[in-house]
PDB file of N, CA and C in Angstrom:
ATOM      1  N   UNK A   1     103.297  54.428 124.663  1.00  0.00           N
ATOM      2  CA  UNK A   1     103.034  55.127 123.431  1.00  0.00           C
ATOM      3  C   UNK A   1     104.329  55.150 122.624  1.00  0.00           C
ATOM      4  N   UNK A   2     104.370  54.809 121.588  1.00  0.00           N
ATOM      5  CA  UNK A   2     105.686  54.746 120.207  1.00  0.00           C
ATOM      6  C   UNK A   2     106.058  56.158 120.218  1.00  0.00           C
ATOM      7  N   UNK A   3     107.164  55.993 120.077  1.00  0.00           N
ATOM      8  CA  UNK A   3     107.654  57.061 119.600  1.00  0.00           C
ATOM      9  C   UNK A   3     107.050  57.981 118.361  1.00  0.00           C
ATOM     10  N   UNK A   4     106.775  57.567 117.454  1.00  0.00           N
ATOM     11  CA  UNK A   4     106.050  58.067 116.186  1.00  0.00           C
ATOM     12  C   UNK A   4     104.666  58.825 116.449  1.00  0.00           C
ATOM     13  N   UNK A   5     104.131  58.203 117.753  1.00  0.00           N
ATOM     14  CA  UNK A   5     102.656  58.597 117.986  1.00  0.00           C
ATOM     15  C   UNK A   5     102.952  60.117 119.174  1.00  0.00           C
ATOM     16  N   UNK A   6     103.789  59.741 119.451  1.00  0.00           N
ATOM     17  CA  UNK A   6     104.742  60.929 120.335  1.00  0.00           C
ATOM     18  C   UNK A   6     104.479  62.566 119.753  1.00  0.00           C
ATOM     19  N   UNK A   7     105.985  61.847 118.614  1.00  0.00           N
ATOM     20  CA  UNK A   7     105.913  63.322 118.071  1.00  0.00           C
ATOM     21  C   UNK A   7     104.682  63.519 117.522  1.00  0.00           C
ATOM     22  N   UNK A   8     104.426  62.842 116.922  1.00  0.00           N
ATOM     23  CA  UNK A   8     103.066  63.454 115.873  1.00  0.00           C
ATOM     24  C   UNK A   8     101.770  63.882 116.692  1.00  0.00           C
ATOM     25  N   UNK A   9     101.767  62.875 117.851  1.00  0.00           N
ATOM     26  CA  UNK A   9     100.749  64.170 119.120  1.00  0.00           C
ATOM     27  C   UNK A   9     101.130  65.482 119.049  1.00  0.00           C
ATOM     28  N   UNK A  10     102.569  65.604 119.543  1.00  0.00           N
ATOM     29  CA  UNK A  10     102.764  66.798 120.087  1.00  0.00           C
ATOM     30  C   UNK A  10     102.704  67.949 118.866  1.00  0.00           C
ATOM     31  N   UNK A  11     103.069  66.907 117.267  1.00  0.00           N
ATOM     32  CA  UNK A  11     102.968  68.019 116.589  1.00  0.00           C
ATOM     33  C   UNK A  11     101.400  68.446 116.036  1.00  0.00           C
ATOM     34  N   UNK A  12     100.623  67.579 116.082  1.00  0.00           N
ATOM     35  CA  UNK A  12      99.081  68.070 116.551  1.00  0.00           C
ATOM     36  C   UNK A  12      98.628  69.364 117.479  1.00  0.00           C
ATOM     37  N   UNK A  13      99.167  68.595 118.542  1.00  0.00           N
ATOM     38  CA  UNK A  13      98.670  69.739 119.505  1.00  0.00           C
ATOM     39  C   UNK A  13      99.456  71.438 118.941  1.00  0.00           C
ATOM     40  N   UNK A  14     100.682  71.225 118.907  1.00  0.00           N
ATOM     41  CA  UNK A  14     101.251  72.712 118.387  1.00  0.00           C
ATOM     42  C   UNK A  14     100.416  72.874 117.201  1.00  0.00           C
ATOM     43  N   UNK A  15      99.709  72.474 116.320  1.00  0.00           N
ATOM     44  CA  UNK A  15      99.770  73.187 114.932  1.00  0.00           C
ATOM     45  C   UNK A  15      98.217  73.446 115.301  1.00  0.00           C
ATOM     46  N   UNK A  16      97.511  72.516 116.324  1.00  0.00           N
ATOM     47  CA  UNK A  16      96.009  72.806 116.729  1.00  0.00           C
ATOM     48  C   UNK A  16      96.075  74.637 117.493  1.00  0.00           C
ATOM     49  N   UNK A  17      97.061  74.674 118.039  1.00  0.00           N
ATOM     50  CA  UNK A  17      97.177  75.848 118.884  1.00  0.00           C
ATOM     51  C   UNK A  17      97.567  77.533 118.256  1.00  0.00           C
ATOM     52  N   UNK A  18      98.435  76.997 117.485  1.00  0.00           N
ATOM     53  CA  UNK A  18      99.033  77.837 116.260  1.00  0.00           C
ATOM     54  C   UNK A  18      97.938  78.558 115.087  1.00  0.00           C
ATOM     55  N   UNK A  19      97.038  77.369 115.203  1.00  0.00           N
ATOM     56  CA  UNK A  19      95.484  77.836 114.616  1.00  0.00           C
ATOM     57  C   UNK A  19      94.651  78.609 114.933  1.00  0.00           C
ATOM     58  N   UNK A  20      94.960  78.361 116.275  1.00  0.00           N
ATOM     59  CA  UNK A  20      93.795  79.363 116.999  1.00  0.00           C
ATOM     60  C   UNK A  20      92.564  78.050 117.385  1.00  0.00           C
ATOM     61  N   UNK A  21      92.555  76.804 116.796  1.00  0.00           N
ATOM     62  CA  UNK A  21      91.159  75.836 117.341  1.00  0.00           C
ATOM     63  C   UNK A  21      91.795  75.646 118.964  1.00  0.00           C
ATOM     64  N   UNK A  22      91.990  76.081 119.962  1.00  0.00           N
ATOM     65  CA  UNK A  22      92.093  75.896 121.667  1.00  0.00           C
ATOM     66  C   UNK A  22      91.428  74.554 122.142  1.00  0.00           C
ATOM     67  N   UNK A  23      90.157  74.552 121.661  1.00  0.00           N
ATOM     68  CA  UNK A  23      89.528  73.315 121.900  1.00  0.00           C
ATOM     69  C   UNK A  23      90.116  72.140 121.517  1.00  0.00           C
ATOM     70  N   UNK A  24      90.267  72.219 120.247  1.00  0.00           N
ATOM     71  CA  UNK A  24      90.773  70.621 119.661  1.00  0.00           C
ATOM     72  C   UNK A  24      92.556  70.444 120.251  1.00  0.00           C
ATOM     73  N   UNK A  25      93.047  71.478 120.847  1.00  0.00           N
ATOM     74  CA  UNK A  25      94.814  71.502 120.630  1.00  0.00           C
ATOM     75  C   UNK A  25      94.517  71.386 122.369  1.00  0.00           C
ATOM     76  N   UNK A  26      93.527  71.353 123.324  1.00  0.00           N
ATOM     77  CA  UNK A  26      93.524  70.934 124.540  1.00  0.00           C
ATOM     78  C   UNK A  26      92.764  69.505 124.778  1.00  0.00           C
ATOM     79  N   UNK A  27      92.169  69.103 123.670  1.00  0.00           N
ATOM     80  CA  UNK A  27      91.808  67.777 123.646  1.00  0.00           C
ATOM     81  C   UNK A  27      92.708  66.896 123.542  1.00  0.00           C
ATOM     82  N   UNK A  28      93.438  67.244 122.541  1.00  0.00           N
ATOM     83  CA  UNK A  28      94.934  66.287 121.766  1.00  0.00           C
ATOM     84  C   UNK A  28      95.966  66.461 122.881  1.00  0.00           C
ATOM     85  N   UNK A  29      96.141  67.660 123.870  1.00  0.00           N
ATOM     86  CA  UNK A  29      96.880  67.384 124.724  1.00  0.00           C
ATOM     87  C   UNK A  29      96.736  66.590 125.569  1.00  0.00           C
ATOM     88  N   UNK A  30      95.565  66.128 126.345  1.00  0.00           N
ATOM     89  CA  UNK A  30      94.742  65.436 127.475  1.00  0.00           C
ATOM     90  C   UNK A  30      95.135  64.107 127.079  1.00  0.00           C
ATOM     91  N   UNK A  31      94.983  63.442 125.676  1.00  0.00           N
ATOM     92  CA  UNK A  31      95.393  62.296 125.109  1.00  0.00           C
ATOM     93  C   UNK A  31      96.650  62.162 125.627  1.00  0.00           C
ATOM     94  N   UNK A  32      97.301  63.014 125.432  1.00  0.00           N
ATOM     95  CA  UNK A  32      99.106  62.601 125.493  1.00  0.00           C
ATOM     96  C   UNK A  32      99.427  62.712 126.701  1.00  0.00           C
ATOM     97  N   UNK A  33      98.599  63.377 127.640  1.00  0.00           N
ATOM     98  CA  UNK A  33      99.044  64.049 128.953  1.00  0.00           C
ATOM     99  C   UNK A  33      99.540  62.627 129.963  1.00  0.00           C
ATOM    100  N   UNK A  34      98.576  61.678 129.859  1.00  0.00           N
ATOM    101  CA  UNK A  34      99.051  60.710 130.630  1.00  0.00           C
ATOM    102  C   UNK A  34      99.927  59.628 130.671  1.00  0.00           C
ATOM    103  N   UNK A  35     100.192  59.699 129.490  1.00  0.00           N
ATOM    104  CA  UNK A  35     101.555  58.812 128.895  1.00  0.00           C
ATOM    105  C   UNK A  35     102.853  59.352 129.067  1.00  0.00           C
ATOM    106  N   UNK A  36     102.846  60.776 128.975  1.00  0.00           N
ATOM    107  CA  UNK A  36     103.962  61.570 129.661  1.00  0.00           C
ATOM    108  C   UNK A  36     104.331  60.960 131.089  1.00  0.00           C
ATOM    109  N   UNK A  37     102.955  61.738 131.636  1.00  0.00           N
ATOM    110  CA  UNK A  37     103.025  61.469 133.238  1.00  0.00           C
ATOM    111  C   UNK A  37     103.178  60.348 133.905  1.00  0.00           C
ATOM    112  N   UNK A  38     102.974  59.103 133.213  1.00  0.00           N
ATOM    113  CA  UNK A  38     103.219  57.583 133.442  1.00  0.00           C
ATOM    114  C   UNK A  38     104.937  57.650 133.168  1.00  0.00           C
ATOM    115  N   UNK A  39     105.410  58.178 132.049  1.00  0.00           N
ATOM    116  CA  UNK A  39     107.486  58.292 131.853  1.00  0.00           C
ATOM    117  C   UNK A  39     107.528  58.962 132.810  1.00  0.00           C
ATOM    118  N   UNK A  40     106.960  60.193 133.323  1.00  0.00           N
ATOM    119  CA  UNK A  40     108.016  60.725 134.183  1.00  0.00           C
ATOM    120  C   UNK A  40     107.803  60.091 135.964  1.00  0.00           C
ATOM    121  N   UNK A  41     106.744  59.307 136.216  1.00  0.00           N
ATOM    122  CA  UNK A  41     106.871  58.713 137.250  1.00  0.00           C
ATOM    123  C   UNK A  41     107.903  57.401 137.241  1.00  0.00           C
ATOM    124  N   UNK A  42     107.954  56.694 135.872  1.00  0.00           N
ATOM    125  CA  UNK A  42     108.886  55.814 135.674  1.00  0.00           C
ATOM    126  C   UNK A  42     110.018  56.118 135.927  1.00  0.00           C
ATOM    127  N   UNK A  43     111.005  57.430 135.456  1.00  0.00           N
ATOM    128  CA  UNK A  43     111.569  58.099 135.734  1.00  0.00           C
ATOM    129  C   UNK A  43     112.290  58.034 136.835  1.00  0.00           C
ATOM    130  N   UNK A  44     110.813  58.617 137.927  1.00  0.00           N
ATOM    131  CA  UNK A  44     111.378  58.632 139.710  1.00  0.00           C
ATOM    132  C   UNK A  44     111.626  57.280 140.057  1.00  0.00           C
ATOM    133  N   UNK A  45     110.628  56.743 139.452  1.00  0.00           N
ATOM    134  CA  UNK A  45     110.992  55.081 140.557  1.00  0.00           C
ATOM    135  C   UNK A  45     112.420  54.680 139.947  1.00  0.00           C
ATOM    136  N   UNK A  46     112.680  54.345 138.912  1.00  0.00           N
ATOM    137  CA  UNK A  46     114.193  54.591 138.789  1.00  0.00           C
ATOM    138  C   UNK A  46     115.325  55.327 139.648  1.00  0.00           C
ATOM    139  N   UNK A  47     114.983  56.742 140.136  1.00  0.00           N
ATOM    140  CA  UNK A  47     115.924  57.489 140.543  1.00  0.00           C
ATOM    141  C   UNK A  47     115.693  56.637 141.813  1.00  0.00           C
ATOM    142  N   UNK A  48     114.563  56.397 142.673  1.00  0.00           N
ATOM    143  CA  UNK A  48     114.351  56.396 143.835  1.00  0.00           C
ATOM    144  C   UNK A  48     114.845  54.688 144.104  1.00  0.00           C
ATOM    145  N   UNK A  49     115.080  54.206 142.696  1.00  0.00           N
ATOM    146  CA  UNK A  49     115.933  52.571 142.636  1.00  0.00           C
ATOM    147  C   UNK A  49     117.097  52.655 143.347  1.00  0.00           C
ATOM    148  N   UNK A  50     117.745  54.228 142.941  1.00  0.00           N
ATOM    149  CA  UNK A  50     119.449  54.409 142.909  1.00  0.00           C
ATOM    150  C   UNK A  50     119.722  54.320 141.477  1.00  0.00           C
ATOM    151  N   UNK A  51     118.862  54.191 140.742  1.00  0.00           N
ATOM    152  CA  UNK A  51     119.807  54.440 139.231  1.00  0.00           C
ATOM    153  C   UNK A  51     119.796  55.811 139.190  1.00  0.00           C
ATOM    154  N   UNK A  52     121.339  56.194 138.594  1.00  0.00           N
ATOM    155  CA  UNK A  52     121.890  57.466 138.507  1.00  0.00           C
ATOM    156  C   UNK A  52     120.989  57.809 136.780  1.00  0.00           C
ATOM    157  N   UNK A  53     120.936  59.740 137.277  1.00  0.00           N
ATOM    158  CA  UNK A  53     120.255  59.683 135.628  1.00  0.00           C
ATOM    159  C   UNK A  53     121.018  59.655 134.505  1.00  0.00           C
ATOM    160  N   UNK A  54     121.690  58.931 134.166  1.00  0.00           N
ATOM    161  CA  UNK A  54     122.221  58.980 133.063  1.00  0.00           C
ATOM    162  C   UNK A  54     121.531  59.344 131.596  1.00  0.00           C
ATOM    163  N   UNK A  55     122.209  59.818 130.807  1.00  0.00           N
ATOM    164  CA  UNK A  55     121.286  60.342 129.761  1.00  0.00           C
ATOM    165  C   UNK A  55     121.034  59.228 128.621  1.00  0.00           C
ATOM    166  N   UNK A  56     121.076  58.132 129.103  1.00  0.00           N
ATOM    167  CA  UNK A  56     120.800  57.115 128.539  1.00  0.00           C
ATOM    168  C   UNK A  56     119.024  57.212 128.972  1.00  0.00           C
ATOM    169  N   UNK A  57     119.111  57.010 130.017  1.00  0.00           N
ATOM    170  CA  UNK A  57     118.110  56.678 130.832  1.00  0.00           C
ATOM    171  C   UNK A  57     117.258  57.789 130.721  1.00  0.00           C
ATOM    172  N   UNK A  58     117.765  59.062 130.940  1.00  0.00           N
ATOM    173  CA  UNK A  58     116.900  60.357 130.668  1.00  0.00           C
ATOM    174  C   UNK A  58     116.174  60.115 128.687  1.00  0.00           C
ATOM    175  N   UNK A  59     117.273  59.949 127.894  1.00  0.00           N
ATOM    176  CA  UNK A  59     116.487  60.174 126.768  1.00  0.00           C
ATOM    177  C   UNK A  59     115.419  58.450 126.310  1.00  0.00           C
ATOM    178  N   UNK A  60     115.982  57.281 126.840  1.00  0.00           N
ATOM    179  CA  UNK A  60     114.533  56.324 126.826  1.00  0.00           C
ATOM    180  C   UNK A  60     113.300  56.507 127.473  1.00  0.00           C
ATOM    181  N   UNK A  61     113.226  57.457 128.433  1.00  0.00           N
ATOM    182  CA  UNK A  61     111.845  58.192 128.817  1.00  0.00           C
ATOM    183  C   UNK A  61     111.411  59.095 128.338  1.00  0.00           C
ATOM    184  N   UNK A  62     112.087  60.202 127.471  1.00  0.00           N
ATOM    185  CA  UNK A  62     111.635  61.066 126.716  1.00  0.00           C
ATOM    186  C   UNK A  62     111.513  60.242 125.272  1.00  0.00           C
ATOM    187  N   UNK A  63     111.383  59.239 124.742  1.00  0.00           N
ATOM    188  CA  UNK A  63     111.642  58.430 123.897  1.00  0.00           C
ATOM    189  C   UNK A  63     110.266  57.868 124.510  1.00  0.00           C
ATOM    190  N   UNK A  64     109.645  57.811 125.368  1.00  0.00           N
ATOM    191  CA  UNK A  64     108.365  56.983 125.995  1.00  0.00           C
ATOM    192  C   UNK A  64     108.729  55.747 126.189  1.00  0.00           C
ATOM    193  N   UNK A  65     109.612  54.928 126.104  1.00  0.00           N
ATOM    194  CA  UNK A  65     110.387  53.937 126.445  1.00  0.00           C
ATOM    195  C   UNK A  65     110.489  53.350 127.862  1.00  0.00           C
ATOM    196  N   UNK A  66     110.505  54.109 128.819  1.00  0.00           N
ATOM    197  CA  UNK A  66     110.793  53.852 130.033  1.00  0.00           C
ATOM    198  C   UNK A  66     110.294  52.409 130.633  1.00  0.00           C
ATOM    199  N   UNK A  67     109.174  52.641 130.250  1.00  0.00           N
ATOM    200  CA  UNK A  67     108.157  51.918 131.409  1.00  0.00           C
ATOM    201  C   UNK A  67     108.480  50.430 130.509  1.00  0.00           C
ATOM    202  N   UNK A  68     109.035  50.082 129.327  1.00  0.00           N
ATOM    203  CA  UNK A  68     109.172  48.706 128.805  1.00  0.00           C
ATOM    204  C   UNK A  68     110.463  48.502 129.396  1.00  0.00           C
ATOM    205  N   UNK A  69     111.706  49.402 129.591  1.00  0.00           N
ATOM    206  CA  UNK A  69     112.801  49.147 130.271  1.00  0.00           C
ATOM    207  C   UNK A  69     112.563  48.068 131.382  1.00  0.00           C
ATOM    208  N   UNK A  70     111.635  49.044 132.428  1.00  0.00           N
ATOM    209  CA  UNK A  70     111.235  48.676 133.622  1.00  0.00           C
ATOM    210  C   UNK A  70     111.171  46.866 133.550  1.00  0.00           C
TER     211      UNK A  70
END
């Protein structure tokens, strides 16, 4: 997932929640939920490589980046 589609999920989901619609701001999360969870397993297999976390490496997974590194 791009970076652009990133934030603008997440800023979906906050402004869905901020509303008070629960439904639509737990739908929009579910979308994003697994693209997270795909970086942060990328993440481990990295650590569990021996790559140290450098914050290089920490912010291209919060960047959703990871997994093209790979």
């Amino acid at each position: 997932m791009p970076v652009c589609c990133a934030s603008t999920g997440l800023y979906t989901v906050a402004y869905y929640f901020s509303m008070g619609r629960l439904l639509w701001g737990w739908l929009a999360l579910a979308v994003l939920l697994p693209g997270f969870l795909v970086q942060a397993l990328s993440y481990l297999w990295f650590r569990a490589d021996g790559h140290q976390g450098h914050c290089s490496l920490v912010m291209l997974h919060l960047l959703q980046l990871g997994v093209w590194k790979r």
